[in-house]
C-alpha atoms as a PDB file:
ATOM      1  CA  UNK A   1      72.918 -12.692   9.952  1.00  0.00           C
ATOM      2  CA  UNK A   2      74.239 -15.630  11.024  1.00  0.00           C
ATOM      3  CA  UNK A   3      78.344 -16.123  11.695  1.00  0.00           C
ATOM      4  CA  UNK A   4      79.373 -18.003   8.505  1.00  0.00           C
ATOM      5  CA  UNK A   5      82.241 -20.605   8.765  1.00  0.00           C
ATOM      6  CA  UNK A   6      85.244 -21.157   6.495  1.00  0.00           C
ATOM      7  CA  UNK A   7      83.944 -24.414   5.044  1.00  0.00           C
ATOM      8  CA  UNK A   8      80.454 -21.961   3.848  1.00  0.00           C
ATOM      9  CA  UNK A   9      82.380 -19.044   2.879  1.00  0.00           C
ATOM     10  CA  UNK A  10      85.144 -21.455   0.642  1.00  0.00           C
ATOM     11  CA  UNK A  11      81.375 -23.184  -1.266  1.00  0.00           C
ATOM     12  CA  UNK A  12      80.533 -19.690  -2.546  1.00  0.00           C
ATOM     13  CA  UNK A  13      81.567 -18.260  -5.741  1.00  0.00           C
ATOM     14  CA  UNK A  14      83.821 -14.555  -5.652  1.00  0.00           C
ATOM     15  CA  UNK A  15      80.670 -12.812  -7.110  1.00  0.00           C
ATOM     16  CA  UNK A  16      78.103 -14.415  -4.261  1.00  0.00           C
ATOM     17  CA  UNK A  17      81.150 -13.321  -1.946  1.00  0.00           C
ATOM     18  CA  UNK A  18      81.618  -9.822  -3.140  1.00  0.00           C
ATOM     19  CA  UNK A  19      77.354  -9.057  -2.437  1.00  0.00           C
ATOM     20  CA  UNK A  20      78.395 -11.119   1.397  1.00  0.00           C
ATOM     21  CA  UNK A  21      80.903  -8.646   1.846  1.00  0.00           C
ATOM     22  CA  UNK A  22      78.696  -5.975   1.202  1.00  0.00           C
ATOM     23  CA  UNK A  23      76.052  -6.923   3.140  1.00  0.00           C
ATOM     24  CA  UNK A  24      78.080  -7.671   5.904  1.00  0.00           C
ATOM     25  CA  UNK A  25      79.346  -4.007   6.223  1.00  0.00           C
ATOM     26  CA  UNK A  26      75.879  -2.620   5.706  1.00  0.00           C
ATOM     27  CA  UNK A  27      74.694  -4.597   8.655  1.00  0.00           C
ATOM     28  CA  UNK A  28      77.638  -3.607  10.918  1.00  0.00           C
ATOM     29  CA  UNK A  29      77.451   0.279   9.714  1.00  0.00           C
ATOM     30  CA  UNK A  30      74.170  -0.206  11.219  1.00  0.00           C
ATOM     31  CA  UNK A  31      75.159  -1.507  14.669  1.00  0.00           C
ATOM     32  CA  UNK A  32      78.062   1.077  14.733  1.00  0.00           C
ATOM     33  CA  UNK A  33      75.031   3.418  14.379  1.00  0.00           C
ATOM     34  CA  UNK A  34      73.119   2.415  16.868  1.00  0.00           C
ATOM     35  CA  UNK A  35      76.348   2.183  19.365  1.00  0.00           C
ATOM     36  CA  UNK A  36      77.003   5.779  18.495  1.00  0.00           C
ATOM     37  CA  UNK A  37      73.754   6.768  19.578  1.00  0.00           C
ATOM     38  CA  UNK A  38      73.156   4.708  22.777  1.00  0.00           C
ATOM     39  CA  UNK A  39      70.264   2.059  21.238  1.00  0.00           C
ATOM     40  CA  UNK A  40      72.942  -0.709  20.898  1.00  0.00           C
ATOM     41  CA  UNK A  41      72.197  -2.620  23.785  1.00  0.00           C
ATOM     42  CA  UNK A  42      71.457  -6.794  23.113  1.00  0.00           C
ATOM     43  CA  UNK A  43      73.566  -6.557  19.800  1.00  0.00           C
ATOM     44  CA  UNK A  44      76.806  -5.288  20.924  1.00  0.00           C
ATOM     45  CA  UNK A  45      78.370  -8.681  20.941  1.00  0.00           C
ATOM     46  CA  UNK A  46      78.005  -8.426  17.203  1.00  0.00           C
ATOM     47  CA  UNK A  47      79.993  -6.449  15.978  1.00  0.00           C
ATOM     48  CA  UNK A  48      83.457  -8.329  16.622  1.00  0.00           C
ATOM     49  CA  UNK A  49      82.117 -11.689  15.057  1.00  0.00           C
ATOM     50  CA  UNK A  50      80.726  -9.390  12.285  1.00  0.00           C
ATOM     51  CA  UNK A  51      84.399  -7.965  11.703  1.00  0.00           C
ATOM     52  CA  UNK A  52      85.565 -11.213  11.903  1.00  0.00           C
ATOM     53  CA  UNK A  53      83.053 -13.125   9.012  1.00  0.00           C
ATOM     54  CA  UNK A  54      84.429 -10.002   6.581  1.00  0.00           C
ATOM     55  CA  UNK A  55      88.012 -10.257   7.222  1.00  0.00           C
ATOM     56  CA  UNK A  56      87.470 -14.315   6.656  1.00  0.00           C
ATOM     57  CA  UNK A  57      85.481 -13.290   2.819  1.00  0.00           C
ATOM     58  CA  UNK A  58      87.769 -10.793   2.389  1.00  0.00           C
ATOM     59  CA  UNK A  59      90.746 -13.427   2.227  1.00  0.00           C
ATOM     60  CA  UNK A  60      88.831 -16.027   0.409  1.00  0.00           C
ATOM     61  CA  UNK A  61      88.517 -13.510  -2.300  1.00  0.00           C
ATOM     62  CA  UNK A  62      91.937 -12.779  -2.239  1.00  0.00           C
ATOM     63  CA  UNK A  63      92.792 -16.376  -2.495  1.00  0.00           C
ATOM     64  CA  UNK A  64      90.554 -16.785  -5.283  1.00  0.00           C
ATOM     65  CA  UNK A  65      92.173 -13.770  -7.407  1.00  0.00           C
ATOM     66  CA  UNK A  66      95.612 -15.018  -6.148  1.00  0.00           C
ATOM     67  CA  UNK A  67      94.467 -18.427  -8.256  1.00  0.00           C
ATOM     68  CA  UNK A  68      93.299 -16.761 -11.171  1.00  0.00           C
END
């Protein structure tokens, strides 16, 4: 997955967002996986820019229920 910018994240709508989010922390309960067990070699960079991209969709959605 690719890092997603604010300008991306702000063009989707809070139910595209919500299955984002969710993907998002699938992919990086994988990598903390693979970390745990010693395989997480090339990808460890990944997991702060993953944290990063959720806590960014995480406050969009916020905003957008804040609106509502």
């Amino acid at each position: 997955m690719t890092r997603l910018s604010m300008k991306t994240i702000k063009q989707l709508n809070e139910k595209d967002l919500k299955s984002k989010v969710q993907e998002t922390r699938t992919e990086l309960a994988k990598l903390r996986i693979d970390g745990s067990k010693g395989t997480l070699r090339k990808e460890s960079g990944k997991l702060k820019p993953l944290r990063h991209d959720i806590a960014r969709m995480l406050t969009r959605l916020n905003e957008l229920r804040r609106e509502k």
